[in-house]
N, C-alpha and C. Protein backbone atom coordinates (compact mmCIF):
# COMPACT_ATOMS: atom_id res chain seq x y z
N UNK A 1 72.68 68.39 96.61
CA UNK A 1 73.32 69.49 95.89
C UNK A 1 74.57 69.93 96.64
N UNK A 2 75.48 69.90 95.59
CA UNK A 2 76.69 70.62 96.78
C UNK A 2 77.10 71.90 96.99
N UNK A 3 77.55 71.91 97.87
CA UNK A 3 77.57 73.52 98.60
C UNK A 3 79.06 73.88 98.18
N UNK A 4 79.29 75.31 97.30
CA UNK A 4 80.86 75.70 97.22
C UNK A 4 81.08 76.83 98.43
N UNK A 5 82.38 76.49 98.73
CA UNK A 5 82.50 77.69 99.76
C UNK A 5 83.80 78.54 98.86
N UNK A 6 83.32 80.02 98.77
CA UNK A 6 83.82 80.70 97.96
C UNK A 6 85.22 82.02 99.15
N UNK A 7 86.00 81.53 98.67
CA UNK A 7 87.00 82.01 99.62
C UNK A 7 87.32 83.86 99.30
N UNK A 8 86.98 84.52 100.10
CA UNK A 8 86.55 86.03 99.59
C UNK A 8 88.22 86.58 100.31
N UNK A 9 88.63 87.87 99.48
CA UNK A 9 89.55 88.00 100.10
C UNK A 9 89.93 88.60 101.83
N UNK A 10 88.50 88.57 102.17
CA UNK A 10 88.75 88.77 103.56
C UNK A 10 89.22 87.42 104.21
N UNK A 11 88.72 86.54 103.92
CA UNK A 11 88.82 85.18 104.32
C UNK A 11 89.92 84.43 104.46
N UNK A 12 90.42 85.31 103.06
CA UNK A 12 92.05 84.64 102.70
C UNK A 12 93.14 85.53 103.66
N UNK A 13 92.82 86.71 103.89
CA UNK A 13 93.32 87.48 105.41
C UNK A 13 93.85 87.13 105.97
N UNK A 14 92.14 86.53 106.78
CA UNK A 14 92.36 86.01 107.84
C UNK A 14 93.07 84.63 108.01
N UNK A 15 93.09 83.50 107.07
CA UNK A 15 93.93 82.63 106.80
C UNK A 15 95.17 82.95 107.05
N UNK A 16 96.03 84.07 106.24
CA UNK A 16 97.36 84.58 105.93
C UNK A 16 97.51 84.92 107.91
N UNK A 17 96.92 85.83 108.26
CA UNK A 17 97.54 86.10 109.41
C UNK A 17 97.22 85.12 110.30
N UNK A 18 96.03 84.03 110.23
CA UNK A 18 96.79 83.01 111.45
C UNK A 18 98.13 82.07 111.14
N UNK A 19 98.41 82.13 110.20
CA UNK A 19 99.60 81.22 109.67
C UNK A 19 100.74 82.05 109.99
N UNK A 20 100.71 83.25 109.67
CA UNK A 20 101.63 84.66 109.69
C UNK A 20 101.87 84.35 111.31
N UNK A 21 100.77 84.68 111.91
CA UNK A 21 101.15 84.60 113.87
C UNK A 21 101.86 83.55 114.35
N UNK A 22 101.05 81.99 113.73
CA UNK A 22 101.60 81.25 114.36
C UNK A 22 103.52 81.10 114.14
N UNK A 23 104.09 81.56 112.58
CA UNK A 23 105.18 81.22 112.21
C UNK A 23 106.22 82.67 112.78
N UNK A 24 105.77 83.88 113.24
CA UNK A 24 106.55 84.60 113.87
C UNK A 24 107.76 84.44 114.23
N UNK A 25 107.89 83.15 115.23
CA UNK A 25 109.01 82.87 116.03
C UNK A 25 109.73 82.42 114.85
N UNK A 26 109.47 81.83 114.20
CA UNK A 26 110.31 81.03 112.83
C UNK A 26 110.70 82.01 112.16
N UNK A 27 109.97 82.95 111.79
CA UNK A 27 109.97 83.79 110.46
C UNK A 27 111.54 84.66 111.53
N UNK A 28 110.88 85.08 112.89
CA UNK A 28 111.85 85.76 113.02
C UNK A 28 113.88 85.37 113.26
N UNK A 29 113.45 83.90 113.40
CA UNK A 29 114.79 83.48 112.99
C UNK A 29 115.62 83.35 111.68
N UNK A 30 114.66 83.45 110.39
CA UNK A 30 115.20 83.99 109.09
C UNK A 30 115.56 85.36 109.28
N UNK A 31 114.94 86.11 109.67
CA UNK A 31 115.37 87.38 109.62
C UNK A 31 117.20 87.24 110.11
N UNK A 32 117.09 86.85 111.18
CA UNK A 32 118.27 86.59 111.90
C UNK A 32 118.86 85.98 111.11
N UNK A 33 118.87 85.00 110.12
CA UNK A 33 119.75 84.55 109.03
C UNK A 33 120.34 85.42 107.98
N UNK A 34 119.15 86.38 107.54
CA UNK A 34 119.39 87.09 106.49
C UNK A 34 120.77 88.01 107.46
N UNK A 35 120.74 88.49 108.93
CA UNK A 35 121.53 89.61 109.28
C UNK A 35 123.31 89.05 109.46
N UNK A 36 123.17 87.48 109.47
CA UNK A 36 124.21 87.05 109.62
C UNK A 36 124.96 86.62 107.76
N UNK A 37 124.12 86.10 106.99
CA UNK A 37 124.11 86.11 105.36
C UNK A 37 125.46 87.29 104.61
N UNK A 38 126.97 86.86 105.40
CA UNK A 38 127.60 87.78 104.36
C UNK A 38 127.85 88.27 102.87
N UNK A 39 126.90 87.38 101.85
CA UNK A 39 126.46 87.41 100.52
C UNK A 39 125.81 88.29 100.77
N UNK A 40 125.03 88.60 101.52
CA UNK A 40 123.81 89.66 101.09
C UNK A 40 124.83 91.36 101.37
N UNK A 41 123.89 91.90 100.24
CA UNK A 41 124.68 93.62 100.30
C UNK A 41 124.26 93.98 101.91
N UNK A 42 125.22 95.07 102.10
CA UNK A 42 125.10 95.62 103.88
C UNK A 42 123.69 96.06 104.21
N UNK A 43 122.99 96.78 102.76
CA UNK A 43 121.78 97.58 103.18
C UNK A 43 120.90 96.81 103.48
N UNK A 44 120.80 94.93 102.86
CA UNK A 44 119.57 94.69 102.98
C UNK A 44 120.27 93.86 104.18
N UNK A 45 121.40 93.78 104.86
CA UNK A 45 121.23 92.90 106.06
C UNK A 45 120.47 93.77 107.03
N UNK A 46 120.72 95.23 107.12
CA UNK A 46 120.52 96.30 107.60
C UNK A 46 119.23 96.30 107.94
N UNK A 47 118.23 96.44 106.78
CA UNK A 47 116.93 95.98 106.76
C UNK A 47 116.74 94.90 107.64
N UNK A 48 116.93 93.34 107.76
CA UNK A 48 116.77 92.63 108.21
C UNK A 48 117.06 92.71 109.96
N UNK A 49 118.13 93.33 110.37
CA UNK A 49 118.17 93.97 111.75
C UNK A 49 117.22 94.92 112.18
N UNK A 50 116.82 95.93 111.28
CA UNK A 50 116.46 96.62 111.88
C UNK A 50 114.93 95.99 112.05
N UNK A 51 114.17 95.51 111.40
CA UNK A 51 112.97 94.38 111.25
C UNK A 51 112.83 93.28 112.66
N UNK A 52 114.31 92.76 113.05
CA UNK A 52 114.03 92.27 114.39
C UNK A 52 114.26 92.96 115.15
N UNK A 53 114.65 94.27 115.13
CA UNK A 53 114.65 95.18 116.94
C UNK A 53 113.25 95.78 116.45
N UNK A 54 112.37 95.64 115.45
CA UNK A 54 111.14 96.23 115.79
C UNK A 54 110.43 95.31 116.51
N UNK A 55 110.45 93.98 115.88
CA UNK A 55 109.70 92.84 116.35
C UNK A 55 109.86 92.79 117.87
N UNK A 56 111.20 92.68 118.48
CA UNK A 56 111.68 92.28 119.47
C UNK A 56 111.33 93.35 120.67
N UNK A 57 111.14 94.42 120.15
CA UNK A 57 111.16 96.10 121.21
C UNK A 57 109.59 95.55 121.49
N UNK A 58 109.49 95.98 123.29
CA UNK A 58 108.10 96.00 123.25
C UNK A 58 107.39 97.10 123.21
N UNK A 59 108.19 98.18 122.59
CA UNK A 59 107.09 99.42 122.36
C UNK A 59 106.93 99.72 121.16
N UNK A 60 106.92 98.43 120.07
CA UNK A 60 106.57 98.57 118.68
C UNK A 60 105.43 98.16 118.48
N UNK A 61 104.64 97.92 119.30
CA UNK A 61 103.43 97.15 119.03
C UNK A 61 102.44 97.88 120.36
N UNK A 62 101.15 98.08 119.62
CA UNK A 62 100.19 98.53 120.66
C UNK A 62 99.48 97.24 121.31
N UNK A 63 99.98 97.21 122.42
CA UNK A 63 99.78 95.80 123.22
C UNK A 63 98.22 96.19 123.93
N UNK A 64 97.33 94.79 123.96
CA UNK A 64 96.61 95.26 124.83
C UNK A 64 96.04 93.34 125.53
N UNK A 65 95.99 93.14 126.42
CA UNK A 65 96.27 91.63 127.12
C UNK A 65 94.49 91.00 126.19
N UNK A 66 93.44 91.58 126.16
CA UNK A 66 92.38 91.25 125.14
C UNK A 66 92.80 91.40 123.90
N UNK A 67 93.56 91.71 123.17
CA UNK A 67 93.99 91.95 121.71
C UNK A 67 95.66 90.94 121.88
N UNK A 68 95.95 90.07 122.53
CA UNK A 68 97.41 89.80 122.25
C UNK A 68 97.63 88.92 120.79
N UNK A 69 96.74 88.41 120.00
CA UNK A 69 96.70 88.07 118.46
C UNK A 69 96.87 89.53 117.48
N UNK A 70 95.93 90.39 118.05
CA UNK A 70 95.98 91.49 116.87
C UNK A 70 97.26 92.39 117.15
N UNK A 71 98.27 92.22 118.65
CA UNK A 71 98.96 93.68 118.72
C UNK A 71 100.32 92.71 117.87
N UNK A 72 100.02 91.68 117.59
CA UNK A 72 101.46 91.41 117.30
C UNK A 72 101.72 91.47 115.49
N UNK A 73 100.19 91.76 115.08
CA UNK A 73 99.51 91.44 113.43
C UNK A 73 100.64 92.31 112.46
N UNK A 74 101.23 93.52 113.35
CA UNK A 74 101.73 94.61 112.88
C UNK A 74 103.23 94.03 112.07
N UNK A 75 103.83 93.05 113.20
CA UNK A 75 104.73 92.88 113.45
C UNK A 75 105.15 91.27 112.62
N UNK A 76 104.44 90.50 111.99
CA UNK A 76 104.38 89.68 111.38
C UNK A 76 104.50 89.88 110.05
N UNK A 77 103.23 90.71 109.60
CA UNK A 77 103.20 91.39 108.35
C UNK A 77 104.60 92.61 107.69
N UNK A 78 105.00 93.02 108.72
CA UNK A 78 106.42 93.86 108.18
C UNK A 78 107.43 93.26 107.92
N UNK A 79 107.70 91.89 108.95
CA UNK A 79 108.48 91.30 109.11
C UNK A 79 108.95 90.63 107.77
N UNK A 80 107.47 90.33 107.06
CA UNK A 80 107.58 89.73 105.98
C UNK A 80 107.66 90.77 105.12
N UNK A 81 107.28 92.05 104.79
CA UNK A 81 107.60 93.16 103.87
C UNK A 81 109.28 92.84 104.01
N UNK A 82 109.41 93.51 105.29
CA UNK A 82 111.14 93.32 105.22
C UNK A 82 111.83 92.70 104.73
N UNK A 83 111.58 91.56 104.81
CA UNK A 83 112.24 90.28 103.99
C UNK A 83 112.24 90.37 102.86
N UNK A 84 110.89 90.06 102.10
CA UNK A 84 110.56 90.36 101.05
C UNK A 84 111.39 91.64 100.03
N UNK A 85 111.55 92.86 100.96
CA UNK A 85 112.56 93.53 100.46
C UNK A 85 113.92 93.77 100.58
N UNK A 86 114.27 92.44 101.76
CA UNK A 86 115.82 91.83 101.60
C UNK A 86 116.37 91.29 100.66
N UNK A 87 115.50 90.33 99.81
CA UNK A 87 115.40 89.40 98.93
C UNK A 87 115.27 90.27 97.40
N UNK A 88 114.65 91.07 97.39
CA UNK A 88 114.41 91.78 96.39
C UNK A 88 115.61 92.77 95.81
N UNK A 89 115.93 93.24 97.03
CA UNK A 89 117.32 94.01 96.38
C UNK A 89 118.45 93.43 96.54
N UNK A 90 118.59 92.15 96.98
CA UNK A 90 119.79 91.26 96.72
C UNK A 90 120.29 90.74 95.73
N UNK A 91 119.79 90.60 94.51
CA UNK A 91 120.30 89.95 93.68
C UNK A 91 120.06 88.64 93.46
N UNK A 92 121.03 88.12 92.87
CA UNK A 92 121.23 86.34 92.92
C UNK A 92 121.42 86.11 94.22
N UNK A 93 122.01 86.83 95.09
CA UNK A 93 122.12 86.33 96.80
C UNK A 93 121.35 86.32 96.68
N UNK A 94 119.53 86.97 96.67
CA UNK A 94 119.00 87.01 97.50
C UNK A 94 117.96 86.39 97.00
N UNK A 95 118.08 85.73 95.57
CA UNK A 95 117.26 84.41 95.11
C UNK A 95 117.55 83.53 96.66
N UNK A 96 119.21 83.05 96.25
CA UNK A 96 119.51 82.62 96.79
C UNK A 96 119.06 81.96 98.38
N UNK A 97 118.85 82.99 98.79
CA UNK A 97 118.51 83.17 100.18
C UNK A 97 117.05 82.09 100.12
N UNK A 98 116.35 83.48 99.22
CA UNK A 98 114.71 82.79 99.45
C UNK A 98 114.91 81.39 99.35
N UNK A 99 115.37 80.35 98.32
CA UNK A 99 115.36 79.38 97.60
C UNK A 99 116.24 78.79 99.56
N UNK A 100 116.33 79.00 100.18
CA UNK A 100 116.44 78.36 101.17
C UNK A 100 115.61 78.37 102.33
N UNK A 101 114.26 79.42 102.13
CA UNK A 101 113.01 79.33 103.06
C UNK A 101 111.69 79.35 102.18
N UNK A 102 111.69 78.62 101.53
CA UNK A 102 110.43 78.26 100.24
C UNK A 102 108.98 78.48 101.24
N UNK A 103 109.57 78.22 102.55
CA UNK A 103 108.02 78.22 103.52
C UNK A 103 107.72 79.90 103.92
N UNK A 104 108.44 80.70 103.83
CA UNK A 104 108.47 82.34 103.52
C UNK A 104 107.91 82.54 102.12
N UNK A 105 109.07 82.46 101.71
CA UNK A 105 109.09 83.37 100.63
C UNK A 105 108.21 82.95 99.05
N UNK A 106 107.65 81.85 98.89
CA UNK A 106 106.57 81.29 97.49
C UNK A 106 105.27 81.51 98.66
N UNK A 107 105.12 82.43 97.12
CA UNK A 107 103.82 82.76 96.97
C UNK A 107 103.71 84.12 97.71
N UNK A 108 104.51 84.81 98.37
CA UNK A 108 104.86 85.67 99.34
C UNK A 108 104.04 86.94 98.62
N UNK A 109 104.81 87.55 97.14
CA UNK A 109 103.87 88.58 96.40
C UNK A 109 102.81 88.66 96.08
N UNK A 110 101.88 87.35 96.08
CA UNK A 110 100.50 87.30 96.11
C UNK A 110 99.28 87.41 97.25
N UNK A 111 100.53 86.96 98.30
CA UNK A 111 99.76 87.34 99.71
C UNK A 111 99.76 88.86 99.75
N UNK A 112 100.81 88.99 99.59
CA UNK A 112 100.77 90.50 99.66
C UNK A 112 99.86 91.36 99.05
N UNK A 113 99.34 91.07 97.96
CA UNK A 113 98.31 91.44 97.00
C UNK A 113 97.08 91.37 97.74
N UNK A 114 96.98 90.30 99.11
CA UNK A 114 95.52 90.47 99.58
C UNK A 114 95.94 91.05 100.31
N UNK A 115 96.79 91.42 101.21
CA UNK A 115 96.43 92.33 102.00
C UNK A 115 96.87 93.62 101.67
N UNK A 116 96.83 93.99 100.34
CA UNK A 116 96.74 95.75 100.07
C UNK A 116 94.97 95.24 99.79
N UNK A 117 94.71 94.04 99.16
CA UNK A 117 93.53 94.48 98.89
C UNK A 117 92.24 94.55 99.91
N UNK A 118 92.52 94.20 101.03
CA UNK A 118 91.58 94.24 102.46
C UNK A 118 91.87 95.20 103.10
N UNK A 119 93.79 95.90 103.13
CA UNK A 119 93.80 96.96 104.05
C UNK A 119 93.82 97.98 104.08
N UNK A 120 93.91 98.14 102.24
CA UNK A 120 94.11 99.45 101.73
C UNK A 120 94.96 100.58 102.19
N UNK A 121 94.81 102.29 102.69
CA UNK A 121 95.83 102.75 103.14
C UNK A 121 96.50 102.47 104.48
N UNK A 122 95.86 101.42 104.75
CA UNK A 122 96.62 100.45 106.07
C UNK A 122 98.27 100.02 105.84
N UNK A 123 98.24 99.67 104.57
CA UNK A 123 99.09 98.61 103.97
C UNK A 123 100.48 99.87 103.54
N UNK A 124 100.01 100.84 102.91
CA UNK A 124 100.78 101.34 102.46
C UNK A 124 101.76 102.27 103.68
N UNK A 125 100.65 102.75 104.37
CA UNK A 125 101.21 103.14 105.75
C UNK A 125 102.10 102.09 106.39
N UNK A 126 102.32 100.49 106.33
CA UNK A 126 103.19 99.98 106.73
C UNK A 126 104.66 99.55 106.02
N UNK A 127 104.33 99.52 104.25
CA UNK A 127 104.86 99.68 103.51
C UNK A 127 105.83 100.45 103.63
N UNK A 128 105.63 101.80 104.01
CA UNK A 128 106.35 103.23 104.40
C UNK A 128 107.30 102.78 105.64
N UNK A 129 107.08 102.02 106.19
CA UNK A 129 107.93 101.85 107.50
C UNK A 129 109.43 100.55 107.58
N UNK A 130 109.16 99.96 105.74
CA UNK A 130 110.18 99.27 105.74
C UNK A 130 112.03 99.92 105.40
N UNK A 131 111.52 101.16 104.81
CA UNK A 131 113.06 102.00 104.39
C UNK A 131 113.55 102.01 105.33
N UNK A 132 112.74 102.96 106.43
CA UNK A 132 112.99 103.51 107.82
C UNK A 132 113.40 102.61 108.85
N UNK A 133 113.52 101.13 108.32
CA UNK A 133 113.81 100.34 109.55
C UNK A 133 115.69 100.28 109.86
N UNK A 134 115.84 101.08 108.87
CA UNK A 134 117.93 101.10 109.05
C UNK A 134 118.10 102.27 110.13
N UNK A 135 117.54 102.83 109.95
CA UNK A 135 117.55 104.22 111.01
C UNK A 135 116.56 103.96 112.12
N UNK A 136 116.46 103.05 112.52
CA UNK A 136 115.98 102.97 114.01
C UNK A 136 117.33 102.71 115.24
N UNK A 137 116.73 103.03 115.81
CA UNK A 137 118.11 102.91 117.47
C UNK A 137 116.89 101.45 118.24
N UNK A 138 117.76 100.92 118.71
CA UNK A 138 116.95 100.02 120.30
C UNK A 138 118.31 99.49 121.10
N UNK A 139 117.63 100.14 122.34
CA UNK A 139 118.61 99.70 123.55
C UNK A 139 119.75 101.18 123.17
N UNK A 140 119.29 102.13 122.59
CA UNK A 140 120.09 103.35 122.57
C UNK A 140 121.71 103.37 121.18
N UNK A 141 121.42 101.78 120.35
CA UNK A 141 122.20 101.85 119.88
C UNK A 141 121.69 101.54 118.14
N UNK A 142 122.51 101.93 117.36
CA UNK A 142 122.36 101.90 115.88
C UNK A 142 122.33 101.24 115.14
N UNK A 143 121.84 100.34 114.22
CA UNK A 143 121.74 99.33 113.38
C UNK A 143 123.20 98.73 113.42
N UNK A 144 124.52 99.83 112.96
CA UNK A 144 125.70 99.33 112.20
C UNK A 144 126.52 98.53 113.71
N UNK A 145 125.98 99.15 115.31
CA UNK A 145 126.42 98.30 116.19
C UNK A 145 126.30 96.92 116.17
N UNK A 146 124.49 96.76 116.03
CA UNK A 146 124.65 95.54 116.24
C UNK A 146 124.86 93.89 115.35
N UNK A 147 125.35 94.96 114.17
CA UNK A 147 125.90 93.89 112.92
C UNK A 147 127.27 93.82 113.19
N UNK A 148 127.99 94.74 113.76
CA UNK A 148 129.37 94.74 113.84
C UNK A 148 130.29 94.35 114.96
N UNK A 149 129.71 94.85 116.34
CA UNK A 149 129.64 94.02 117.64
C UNK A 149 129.07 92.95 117.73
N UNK A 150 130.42 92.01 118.29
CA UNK A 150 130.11 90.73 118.85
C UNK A 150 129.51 90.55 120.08
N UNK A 151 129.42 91.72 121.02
CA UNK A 151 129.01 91.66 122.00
C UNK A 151 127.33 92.09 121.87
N UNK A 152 126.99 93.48 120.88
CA UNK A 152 125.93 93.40 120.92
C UNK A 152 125.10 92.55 119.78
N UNK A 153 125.89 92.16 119.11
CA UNK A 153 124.92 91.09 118.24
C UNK A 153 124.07 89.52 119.23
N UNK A 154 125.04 89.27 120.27
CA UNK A 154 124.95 88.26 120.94
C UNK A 154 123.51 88.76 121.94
N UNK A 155 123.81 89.91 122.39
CA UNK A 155 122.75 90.52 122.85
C UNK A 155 121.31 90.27 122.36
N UNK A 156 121.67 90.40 120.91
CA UNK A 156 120.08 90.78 120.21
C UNK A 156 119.85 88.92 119.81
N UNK A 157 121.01 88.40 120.00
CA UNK A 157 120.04 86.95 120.00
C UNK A 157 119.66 86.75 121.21
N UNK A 158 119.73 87.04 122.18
CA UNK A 158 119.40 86.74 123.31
C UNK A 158 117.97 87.30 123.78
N UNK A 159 117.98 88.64 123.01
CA UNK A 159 116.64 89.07 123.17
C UNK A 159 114.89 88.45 122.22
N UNK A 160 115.64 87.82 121.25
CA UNK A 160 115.10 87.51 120.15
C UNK A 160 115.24 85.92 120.63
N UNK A 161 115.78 85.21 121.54
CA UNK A 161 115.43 83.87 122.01
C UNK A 161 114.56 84.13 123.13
N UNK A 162 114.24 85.25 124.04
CA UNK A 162 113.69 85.50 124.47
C UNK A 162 112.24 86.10 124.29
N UNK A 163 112.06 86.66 123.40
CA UNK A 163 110.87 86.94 122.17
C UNK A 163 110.16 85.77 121.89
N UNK A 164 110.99 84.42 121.34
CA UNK A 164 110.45 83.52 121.02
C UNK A 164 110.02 82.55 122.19
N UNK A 165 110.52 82.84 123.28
CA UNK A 165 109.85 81.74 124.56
C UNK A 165 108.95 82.62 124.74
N UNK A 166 108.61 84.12 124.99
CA UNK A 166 107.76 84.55 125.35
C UNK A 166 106.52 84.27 124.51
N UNK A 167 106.68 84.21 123.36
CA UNK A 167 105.62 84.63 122.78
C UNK A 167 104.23 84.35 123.21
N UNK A 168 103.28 84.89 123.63
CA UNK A 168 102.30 84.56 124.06
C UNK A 168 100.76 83.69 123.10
N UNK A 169 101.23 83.54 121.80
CA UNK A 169 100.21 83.47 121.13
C UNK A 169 100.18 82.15 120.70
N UNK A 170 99.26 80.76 119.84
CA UNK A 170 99.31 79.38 119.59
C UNK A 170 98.02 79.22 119.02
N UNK A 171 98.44 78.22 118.44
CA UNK A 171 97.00 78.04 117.45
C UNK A 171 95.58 78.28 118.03
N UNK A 172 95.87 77.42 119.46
CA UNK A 172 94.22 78.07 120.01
C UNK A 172 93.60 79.28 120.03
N UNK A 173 94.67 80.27 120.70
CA UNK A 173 94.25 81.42 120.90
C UNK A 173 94.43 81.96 119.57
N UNK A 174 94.76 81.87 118.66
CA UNK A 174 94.68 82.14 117.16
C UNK A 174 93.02 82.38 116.32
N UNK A 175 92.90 80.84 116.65
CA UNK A 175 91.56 80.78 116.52
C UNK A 175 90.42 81.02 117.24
N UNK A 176 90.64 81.13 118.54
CA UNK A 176 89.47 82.08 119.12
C UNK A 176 89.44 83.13 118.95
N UNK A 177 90.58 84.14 118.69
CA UNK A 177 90.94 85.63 118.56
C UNK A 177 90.79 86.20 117.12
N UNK A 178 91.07 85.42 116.40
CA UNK A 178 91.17 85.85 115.25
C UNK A 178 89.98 85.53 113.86
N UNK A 179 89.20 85.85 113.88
CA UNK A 179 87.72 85.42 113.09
C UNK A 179 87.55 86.31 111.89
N UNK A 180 87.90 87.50 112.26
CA UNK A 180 87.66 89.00 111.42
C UNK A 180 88.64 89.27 110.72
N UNK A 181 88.75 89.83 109.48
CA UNK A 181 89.77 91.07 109.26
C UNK A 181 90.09 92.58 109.80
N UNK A 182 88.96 92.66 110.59
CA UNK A 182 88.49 93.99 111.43
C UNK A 182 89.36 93.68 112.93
N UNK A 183 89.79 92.33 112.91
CA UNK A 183 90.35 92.27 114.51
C UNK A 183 91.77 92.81 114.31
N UNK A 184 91.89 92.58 112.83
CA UNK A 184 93.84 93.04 112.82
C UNK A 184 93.69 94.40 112.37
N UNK A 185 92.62 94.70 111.33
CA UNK A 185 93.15 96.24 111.29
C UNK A 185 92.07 97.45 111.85
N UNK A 186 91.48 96.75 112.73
CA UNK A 186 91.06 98.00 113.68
C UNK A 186 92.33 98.31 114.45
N UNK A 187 93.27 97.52 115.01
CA UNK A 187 94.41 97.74 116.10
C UNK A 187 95.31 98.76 115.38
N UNK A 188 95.74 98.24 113.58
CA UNK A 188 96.43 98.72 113.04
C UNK A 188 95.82 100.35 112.42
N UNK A 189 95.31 100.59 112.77
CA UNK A 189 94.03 101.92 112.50
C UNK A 189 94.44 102.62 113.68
N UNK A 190 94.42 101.92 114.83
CA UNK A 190 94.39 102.54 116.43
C UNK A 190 95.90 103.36 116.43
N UNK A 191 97.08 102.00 115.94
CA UNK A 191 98.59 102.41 116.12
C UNK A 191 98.80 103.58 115.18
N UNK A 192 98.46 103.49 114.00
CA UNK A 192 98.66 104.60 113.12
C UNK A 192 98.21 105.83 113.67
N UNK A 193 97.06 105.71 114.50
CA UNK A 193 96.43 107.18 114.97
C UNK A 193 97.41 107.87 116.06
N UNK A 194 97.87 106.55 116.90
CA UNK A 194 99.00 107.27 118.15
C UNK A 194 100.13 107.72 117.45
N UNK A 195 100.44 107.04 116.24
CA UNK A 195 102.02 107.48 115.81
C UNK A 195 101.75 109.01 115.30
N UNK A 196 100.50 109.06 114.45
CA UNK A 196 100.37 110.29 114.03
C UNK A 196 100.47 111.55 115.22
N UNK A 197 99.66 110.87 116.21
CA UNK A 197 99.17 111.79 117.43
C UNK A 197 100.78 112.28 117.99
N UNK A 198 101.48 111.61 118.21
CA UNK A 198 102.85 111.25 118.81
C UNK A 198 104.40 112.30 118.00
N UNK A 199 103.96 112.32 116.65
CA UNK A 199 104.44 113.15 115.62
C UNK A 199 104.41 114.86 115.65
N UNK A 200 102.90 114.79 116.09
CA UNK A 200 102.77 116.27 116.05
C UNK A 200 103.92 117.11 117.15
């Protein structure tokens, strides 16, 4: 008799974010495409900068050396909101765009669909953090610097080639770390509680 294995949407999660972790370094060099992309309108390159100084800052992520799969979960998943809403308010550019990272962007709104449906007000709480990514500062300076300086744009590749040698994470430790849907959003439960805490 044969056995079906029925893929539940926790399952499919956890699928999405080991693929999500392992492609980080990649994903975050589209980003870096979209910020250089003079077709695209200013706001959504804007978006796309401000998406890699979150990635890239190490105090965007609640790090912990037993959790280094889940602290980065935050930072994968926005990365791709971001995009996703680079692409979205672009226009024909920003067909455009996608139709040149098919390994992003198909199928992208359906993933997304599982993870509102596993993380619930997890999701939306991160959702909330893609407007806000034009108005972030890192390294003390403003989105419109480092699209417009040659000196600090060069900077932020440098930090963001540096991001990508660092990265600490690979399929192994993927798969030993990552089993649960509870491993990514207990962390993302934890960060939301400091930001709130941090607010008051």
């Amino acid at each position: 008799m044969k056995e079906f294995f029925v893929s539940t949407p926790e399952v499919r999660f956890v699928e999405l974010f080991k693929s999500w972790l392992v492609s980080l370094p990649h994903d975050l060099k589209i980003a870096f495409e979209a910020m250089d992309d003079e077709n695209l309108p200013r706001s959504s390159r804007e978006i796309a900068v401000g998406a890699i100084m979150y990635v890239v800052s190490p105090n965007d992520f609640v790090f912990d050396r037993n959790e280094a799969v889940a602290s980065f979960a935050d930072d994968a998943l926005l990365l791709r909101l971001a995009l996703r809403q680079v692409v979205k308010g672009s226009g024909e550019d920003g067909e455009a765009f996608a139709d040149r990272f098919p390994e992003l962007f198909e199928g992208l709104d359906d993933d997304i669909d599982v993870c509102k449906e596993v993380m619930g007000e997890l999701m939306a709480w991160l959702e909330g953090k893609v407007d806000g990514l034009r108005n972030q500062t890192y390294k003390g300076k403003k989105i419109k610097i480092w699209i417009d300086d040659d000196v600090a744009r060069a900077e932020l590749y440098e930090d963001g080639l540096g991001f990508r040698t660092d990265y600490p994470v690979d399929d192994k430790i993927i798969d030993d770390k990552l089993k649960y849907a509870t491993t990514v959003t207990d962390v993302m439960r934890r960060r939301r509680a400091e930001e709130t805490r941090a607010a008051v």
